[in-house]
N, C-alpha and C. Protein backbone atom coordinates (compact mmCIF):
# COMPACT_ATOMS: atom_id res chain seq x y z
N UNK A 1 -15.07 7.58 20.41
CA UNK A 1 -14.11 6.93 19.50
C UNK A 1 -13.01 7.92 19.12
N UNK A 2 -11.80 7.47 19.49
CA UNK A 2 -10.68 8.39 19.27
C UNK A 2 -10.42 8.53 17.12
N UNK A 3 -10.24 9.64 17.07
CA UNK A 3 -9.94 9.93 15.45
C UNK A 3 -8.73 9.64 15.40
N UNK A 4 -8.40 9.02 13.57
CA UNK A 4 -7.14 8.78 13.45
C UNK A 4 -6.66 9.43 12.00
N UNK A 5 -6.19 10.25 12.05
CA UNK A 5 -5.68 11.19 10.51
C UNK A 5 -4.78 10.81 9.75
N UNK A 6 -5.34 10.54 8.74
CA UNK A 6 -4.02 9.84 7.77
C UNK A 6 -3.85 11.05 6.60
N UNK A 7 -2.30 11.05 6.70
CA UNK A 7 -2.09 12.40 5.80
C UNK A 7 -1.89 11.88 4.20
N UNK A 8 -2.85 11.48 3.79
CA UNK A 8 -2.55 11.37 2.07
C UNK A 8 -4.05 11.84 1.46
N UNK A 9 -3.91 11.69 0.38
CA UNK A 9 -4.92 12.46 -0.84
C UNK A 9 -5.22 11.02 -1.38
N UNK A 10 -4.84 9.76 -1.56
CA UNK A 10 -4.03 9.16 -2.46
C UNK A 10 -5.97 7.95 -2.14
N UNK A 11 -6.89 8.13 -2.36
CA UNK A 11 -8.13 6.85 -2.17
C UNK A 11 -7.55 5.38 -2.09
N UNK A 12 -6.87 4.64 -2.92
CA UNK A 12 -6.05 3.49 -2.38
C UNK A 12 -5.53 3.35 -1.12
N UNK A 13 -4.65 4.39 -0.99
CA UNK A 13 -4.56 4.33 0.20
C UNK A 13 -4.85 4.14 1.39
N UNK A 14 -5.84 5.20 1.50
CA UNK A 14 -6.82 5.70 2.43
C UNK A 14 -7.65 3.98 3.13
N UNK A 15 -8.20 3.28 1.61
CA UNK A 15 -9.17 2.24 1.72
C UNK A 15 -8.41 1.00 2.02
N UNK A 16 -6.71 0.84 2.11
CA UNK A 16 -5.91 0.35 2.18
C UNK A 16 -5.99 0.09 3.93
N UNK A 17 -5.83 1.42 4.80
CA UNK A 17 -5.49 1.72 5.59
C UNK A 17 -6.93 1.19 6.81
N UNK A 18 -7.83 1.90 6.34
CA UNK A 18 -9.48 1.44 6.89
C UNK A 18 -9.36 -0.21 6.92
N UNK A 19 -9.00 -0.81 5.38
CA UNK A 19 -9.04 -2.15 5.50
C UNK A 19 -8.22 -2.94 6.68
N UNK A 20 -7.30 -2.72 6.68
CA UNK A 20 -5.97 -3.29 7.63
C UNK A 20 -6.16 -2.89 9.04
N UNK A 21 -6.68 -1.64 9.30
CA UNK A 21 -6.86 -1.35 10.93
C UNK A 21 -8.18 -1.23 11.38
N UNK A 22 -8.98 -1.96 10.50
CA UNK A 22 -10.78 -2.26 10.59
C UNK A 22 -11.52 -2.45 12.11
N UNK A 23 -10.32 -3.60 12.52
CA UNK A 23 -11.13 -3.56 14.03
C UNK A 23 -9.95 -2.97 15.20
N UNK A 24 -9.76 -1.81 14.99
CA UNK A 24 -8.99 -0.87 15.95
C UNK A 24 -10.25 0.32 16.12
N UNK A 25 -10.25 0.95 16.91
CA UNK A 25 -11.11 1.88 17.98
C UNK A 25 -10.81 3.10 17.22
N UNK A 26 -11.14 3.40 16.07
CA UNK A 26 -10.49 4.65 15.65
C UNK A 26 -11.27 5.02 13.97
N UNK A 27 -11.60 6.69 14.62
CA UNK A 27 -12.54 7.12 13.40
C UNK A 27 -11.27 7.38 12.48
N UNK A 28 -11.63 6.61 11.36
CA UNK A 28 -10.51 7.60 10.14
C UNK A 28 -10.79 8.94 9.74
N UNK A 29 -10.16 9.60 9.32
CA UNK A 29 -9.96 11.19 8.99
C UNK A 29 -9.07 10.97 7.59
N UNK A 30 -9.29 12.09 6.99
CA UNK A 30 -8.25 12.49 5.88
C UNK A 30 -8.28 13.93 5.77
N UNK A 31 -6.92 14.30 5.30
CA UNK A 31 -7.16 15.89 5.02
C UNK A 31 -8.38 16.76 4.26
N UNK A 32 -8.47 15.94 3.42
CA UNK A 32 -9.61 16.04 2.37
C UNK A 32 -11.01 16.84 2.64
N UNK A 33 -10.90 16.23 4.56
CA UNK A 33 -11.65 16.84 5.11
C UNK A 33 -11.78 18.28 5.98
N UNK A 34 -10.56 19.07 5.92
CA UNK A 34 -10.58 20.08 6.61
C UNK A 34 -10.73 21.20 5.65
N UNK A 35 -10.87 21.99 6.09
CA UNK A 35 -11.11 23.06 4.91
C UNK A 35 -10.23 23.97 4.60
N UNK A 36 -9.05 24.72 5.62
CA UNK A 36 -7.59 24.92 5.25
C UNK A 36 -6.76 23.73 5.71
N UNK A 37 -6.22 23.00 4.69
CA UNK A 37 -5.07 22.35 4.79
C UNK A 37 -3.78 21.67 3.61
N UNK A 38 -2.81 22.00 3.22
CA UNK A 38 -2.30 22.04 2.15
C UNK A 38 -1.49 20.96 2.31
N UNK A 39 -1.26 20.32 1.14
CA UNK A 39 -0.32 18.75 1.53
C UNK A 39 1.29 19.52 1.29
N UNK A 40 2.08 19.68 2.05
CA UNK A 40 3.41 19.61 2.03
C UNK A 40 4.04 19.36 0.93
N UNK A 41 4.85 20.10 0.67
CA UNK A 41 6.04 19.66 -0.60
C UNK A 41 7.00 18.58 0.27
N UNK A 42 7.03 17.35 -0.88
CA UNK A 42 8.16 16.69 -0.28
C UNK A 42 9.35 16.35 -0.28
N UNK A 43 10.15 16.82 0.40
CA UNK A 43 11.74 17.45 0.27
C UNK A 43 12.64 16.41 0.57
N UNK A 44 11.99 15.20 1.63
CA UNK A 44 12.93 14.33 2.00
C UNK A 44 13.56 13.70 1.09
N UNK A 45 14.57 13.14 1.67
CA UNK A 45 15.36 12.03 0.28
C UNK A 45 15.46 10.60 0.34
N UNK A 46 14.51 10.73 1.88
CA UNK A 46 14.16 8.85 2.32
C UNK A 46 12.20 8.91 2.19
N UNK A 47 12.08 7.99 2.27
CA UNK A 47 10.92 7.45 2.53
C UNK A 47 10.25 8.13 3.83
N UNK A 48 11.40 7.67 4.73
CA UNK A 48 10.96 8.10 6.15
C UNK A 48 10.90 9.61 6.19
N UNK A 49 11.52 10.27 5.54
CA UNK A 49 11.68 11.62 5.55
C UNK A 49 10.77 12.23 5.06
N UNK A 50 10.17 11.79 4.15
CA UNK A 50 9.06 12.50 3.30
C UNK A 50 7.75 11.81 4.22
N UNK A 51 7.40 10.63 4.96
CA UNK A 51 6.65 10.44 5.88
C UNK A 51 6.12 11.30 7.03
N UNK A 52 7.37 11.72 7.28
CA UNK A 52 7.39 12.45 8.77
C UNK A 52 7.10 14.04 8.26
N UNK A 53 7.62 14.50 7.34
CA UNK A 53 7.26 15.80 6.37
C UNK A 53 5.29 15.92 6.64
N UNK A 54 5.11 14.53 5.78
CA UNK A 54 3.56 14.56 5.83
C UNK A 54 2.57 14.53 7.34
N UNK A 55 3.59 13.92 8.05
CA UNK A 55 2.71 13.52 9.86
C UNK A 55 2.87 15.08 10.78
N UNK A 56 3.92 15.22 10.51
CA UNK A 56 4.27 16.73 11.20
C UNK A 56 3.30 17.99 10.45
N UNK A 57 3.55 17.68 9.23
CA UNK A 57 2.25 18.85 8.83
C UNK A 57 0.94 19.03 9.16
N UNK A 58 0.76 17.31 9.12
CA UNK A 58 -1.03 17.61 9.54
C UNK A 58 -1.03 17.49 11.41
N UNK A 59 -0.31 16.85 11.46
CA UNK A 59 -0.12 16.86 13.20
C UNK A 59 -0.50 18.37 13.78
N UNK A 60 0.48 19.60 12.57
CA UNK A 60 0.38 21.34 13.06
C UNK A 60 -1.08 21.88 13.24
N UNK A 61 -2.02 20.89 12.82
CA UNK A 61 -3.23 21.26 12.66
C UNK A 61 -4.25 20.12 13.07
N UNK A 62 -3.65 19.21 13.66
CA UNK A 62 -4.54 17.80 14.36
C UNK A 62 -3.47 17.31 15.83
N UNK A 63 -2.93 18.09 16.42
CA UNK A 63 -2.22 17.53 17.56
C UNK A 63 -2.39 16.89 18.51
N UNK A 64 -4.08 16.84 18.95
CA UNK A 64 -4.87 15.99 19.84
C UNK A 64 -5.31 14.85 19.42
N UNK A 65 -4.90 14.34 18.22
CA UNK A 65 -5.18 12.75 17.68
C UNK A 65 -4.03 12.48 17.53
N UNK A 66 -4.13 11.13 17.31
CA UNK A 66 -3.18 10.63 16.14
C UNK A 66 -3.18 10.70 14.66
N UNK A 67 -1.78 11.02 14.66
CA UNK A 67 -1.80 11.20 12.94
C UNK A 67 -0.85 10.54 12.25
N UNK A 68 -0.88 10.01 10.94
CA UNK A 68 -0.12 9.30 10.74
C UNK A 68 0.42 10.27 8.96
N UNK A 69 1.58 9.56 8.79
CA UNK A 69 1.61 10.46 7.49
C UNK A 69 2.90 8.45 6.70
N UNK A 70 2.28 8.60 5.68
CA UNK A 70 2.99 7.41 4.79
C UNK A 70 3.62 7.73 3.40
N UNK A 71 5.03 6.99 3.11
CA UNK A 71 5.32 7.68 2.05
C UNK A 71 5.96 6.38 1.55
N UNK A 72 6.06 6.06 0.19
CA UNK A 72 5.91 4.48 -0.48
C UNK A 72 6.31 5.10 -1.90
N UNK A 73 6.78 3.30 -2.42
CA UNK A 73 7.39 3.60 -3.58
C UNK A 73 8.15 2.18 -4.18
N UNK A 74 8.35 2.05 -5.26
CA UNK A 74 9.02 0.90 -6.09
C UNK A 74 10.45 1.31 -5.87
N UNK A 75 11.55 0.67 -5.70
CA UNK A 75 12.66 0.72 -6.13
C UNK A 75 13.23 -0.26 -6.86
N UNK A 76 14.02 -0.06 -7.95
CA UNK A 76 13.83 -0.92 -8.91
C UNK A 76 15.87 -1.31 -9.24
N UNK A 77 16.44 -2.31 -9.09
CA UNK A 77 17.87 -2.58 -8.93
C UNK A 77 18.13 -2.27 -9.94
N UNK A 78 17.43 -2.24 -11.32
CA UNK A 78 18.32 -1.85 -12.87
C UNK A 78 18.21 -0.35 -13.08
N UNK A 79 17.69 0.29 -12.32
CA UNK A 79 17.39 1.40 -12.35
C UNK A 79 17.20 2.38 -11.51
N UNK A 80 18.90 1.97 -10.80
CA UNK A 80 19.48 2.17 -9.58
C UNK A 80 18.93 2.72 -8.55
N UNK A 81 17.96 2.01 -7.85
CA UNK A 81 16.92 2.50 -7.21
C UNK A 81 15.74 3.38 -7.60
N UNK A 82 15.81 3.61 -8.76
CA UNK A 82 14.66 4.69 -9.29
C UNK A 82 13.66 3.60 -9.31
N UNK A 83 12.26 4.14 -9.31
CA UNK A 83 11.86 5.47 -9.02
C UNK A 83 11.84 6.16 -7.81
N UNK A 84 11.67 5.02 -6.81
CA UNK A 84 11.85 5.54 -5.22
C UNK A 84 10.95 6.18 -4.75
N UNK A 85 11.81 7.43 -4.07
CA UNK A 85 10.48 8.19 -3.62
C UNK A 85 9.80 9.40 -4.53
N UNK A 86 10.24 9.36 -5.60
CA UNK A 86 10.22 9.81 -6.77
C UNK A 86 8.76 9.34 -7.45
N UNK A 87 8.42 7.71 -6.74
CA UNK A 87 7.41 7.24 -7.37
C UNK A 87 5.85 7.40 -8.14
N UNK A 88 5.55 8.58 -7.32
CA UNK A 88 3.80 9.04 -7.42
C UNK A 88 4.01 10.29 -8.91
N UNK A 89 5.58 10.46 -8.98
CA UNK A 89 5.48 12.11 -9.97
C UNK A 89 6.92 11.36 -10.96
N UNK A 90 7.07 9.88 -11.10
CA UNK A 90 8.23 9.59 -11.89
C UNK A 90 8.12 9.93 -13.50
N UNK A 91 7.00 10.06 -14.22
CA UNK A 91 6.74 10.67 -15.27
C UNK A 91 6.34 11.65 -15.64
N UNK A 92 6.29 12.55 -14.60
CA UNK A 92 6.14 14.16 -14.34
C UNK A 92 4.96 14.21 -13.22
N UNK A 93 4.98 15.63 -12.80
CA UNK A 93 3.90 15.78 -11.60
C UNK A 93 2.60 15.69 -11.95
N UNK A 94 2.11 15.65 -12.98
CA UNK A 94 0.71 15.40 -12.86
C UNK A 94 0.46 14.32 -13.56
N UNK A 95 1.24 13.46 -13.46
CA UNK A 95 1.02 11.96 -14.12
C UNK A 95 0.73 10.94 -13.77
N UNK A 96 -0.28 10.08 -14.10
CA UNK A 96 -1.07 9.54 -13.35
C UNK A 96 -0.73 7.95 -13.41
N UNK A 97 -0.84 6.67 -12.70
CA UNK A 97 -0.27 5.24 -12.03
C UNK A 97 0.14 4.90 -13.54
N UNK A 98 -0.47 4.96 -14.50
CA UNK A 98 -0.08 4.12 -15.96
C UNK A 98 1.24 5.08 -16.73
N UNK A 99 0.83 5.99 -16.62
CA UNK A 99 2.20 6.70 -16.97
C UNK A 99 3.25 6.23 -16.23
N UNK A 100 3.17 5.92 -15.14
CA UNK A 100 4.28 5.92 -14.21
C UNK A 100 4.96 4.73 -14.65
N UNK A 101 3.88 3.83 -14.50
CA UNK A 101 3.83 2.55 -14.90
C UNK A 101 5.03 2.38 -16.02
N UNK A 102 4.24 2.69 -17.24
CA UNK A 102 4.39 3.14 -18.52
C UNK A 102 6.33 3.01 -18.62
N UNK A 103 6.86 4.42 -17.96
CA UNK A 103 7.82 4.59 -17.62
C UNK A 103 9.17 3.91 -17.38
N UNK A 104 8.80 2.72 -16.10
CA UNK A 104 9.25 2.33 -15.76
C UNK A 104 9.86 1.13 -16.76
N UNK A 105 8.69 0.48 -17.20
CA UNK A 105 8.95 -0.39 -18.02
C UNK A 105 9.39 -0.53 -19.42
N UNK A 106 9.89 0.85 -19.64
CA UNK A 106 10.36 1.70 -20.77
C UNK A 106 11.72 1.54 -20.92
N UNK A 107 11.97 2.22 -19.56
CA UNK A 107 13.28 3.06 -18.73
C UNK A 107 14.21 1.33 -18.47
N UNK A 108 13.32 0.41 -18.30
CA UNK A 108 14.11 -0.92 -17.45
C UNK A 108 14.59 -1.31 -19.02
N UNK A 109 13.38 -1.55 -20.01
CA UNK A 109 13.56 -1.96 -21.31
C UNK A 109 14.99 -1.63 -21.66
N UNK A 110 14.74 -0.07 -21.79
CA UNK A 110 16.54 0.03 -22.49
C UNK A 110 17.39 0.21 -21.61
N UNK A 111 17.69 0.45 -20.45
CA UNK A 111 18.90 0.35 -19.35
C UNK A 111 18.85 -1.14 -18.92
N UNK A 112 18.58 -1.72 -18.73
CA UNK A 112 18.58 -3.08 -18.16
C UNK A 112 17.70 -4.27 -18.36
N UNK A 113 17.29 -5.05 -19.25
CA UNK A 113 16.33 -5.49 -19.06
C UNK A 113 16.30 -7.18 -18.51
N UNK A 114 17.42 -7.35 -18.12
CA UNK A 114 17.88 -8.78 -17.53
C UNK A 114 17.72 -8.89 -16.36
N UNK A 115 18.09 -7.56 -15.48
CA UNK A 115 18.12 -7.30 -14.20
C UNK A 115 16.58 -6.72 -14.39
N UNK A 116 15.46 -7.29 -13.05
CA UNK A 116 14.58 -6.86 -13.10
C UNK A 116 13.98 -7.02 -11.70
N UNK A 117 14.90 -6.85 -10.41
CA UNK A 117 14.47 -7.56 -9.40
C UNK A 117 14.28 -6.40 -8.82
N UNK A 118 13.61 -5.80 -7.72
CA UNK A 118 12.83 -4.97 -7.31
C UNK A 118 12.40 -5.15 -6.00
N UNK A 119 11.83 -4.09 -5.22
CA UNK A 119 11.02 -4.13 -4.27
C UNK A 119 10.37 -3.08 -3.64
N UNK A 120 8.68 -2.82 -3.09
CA UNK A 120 8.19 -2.06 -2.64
C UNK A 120 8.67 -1.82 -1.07
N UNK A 121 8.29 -0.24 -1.21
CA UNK A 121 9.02 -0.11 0.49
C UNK A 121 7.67 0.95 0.54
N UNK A 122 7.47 0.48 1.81
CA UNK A 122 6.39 1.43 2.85
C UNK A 122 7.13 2.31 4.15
N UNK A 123 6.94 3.37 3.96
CA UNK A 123 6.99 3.81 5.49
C UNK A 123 6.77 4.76 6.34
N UNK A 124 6.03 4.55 7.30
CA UNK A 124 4.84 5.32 8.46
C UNK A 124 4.94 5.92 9.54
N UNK A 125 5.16 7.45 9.32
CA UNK A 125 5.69 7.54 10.77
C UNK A 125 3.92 8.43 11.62
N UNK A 126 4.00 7.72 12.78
CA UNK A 126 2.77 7.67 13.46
C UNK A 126 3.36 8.74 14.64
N UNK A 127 2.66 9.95 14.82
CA UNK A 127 2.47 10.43 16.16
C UNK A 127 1.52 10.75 16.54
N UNK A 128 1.34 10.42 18.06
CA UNK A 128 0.67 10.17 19.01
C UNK A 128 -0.07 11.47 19.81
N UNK A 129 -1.16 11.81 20.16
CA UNK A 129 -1.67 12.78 20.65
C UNK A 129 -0.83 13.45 21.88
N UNK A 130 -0.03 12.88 22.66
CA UNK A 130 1.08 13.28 23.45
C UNK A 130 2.32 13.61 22.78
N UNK A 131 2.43 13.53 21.27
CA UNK A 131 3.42 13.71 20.64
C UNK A 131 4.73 13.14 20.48
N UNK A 132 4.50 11.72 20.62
CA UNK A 132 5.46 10.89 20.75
C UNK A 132 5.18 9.93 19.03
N UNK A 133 7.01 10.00 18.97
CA UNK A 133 6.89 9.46 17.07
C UNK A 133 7.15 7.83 16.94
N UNK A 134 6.52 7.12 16.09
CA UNK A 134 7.09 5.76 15.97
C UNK A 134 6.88 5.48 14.51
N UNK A 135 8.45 4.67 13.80
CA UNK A 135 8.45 4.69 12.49
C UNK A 135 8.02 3.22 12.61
N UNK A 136 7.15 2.97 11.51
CA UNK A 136 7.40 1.74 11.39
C UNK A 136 7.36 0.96 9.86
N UNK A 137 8.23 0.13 9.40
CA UNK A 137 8.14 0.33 7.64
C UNK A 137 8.16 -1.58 7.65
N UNK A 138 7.91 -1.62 5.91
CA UNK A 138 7.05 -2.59 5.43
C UNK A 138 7.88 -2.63 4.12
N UNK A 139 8.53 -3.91 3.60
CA UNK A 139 9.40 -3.95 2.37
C UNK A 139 8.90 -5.13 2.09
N UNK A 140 8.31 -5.18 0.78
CA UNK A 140 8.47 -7.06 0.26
C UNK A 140 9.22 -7.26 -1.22
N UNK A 141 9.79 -7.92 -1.53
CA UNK A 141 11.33 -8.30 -3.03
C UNK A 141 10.09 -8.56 -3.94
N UNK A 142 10.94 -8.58 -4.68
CA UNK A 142 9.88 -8.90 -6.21
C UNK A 142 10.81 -8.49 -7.32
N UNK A 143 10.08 -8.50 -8.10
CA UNK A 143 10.81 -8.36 -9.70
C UNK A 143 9.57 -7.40 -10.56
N UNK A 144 10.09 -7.02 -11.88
CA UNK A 144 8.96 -6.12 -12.24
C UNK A 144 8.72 -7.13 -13.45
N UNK A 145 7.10 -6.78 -14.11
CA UNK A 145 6.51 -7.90 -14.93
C UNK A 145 7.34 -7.48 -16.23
N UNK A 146 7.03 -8.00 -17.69
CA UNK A 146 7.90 -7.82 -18.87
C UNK A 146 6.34 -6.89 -19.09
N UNK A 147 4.97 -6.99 -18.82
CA UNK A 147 4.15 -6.57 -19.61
C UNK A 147 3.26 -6.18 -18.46
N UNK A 148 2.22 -4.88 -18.81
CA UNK A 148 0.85 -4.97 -17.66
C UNK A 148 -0.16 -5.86 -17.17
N UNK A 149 -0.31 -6.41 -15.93
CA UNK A 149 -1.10 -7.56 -15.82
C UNK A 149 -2.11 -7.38 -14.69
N UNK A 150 -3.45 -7.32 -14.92
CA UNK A 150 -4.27 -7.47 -13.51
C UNK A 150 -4.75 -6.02 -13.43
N UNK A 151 -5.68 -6.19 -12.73
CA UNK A 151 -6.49 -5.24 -12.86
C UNK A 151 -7.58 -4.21 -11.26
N UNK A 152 -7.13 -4.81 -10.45
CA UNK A 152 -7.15 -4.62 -9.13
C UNK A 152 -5.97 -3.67 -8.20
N UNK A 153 -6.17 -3.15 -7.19
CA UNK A 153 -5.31 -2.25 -6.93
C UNK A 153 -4.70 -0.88 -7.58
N UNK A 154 -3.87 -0.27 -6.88
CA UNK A 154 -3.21 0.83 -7.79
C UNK A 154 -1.63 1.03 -7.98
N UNK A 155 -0.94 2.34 -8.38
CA UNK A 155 0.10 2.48 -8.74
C UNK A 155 1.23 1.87 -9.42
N UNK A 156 1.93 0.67 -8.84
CA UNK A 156 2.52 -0.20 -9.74
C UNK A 156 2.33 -1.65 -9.30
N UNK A 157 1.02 -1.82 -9.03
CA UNK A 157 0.57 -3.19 -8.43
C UNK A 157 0.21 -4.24 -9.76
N UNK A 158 0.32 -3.38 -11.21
CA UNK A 158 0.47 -3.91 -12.49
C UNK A 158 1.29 -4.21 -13.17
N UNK A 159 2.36 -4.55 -12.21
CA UNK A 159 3.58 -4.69 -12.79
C UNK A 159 4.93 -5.31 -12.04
N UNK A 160 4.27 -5.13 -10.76
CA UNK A 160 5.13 -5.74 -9.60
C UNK A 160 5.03 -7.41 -9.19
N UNK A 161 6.02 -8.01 -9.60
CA UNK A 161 5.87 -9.37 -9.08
C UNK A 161 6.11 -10.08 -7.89
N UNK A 162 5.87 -10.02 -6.81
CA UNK A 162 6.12 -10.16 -5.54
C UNK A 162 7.33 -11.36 -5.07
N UNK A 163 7.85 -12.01 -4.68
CA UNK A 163 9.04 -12.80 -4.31
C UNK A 163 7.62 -14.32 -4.22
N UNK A 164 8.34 -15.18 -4.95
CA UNK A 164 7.99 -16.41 -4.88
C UNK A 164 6.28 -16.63 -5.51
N UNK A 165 6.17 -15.82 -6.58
CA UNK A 165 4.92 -15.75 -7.07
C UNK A 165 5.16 -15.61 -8.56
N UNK A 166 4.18 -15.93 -9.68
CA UNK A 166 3.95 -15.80 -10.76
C UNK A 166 3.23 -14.37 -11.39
N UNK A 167 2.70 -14.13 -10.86
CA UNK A 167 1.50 -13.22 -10.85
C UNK A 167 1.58 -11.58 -10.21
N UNK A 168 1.30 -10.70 -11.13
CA UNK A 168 1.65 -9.40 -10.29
C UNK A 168 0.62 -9.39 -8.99
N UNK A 169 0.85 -7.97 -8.32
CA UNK A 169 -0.23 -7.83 -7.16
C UNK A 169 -1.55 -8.19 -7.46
N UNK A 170 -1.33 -7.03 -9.11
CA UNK A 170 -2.99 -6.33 -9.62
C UNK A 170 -3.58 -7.45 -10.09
N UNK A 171 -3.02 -8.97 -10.25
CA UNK A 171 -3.48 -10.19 -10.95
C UNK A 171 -3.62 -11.15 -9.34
N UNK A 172 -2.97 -11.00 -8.60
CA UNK A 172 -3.22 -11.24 -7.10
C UNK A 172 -4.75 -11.36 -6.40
N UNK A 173 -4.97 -9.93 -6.38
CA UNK A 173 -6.30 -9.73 -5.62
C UNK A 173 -5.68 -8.60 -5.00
N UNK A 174 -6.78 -8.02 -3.97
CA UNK A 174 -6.98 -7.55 -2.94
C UNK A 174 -6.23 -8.15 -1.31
N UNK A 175 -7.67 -9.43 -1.57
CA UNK A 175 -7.39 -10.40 -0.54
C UNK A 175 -6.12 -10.50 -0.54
N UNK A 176 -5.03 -11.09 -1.09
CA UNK A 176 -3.83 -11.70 -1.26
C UNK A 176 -2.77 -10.14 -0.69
N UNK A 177 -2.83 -9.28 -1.10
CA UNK A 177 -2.09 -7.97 -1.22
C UNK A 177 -2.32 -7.89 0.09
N UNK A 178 -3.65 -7.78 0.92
CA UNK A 178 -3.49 -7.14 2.54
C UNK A 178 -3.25 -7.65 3.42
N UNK A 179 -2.61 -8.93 2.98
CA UNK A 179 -1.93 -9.79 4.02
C UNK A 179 -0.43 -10.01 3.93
N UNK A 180 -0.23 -9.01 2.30
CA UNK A 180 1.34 -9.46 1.83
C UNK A 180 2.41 -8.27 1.59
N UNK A 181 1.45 -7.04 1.61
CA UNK A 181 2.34 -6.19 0.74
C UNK A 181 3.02 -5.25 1.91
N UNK A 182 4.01 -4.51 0.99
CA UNK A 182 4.83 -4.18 1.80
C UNK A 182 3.91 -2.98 2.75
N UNK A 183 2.89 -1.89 2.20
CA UNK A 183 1.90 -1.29 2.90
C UNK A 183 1.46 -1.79 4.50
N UNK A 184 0.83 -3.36 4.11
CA UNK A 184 0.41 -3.97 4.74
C UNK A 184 1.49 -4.43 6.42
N UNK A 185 2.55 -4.71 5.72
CA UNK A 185 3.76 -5.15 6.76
C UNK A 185 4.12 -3.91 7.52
N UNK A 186 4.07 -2.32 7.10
CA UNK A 186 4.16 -1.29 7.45
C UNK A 186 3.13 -1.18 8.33
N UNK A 187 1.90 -1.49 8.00
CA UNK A 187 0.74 -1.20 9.00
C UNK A 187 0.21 -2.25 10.01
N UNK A 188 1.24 -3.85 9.92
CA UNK A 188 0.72 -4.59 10.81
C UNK A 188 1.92 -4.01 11.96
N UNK A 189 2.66 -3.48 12.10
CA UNK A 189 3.73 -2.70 13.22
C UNK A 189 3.17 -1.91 13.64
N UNK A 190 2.16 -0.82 12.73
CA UNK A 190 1.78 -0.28 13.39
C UNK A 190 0.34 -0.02 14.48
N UNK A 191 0.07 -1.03 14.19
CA UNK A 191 -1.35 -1.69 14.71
C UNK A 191 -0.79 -2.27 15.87
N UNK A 192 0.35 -2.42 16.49
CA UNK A 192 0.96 -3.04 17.99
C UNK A 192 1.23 -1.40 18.23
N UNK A 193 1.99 -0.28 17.62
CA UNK A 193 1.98 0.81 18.23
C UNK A 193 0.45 1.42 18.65
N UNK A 194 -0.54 1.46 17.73
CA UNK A 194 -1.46 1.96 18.51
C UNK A 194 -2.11 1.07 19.61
């Protein structure tokens, strides 16, 4: 069974990723598991950039698999794209999904609170044990909630209202999210690349 390395720290993720590519031929890996390996500072100023930051690093030290590296985030229209890729450290670096949370819905409160339309962006850049790169990304619209709702999922899945729905993710499900979210749309592309 060929191994497949996914460069995040992030457990949502990770169980995100297992879920969605379940019946593909491929042991998952995480860094978590090697014993020197340091996650990259991330410098990019896209999504994709800070992706490929993460795939190229662990790639320097997994080049005979595939490795994938993902980098995700809310962008929010009243708040001119913030948080972005900014998303995982938008209330400082060691601050954790409710802070972030917290934040956002703070920050929208007094800069904007009419405008509230939004959307998650995913995106994955996958290289290949021959070393060949393929991006592939995942966006779904939405709006952000007035209040925290739901209790399932992580990061701002408590707050995100998806396009043509009532209900945030975290009030969604599971079920509903891995067939819808922008993660998900990122990783059904890439499930035709592998």
């Amino acid at each position: 069974m060929n191994e497949l390395w996914i460069a995040t720290s992030n457990k949502g993720k990770l169980v995100e990723f297992k879920t969605l590519l379940n019946n593909s031929n491929f042991l998952f890996k995480s860094p978590a598991e090697l014993k020197t390996y340091y996650s990259p500072e991330e410098t990019g100023k896209t999504f994709e950039e800070n992706a490929r930051i993460k795939a190229k690093s662990l790639n320097s030290v997994k080049s005979d698999c595939w490795v994938i590296g993902e980098d995700s985030g809310l962008v929010v229209d009243g708040l001119e794209g913030y948080p972005g890729i900014f998303s995982a450290r938008y209330a400082g670096d060691n601050a954790g999904d409710s802070e972030n949370v917290a934040k956002v819905l703070k920050m929208l409160g007094l800069r904007s609170p009419q405008n509230r339309k939004a959307k998650m962006v995913s995106c994955i850049v996958a290289i290949s044990p021959s070393g060949e790169e393929y991006v592939c990304e995942g966006t779904v619209e939405g709006e952000i909630s007035k209040k925290v709702s739901g209790s399932e999922g992580f990061g701002y899945d408590v707050c995100f209202i998806p396009e043509g729905e009532s209900k945030t993710f975290a009030e969604l499900g599971m079920a509903f999210k891995n067939k819808t979210s922008h993660r998900a749309r990122a990783i059904f592309k890439l499930k035709e690349v592998l």
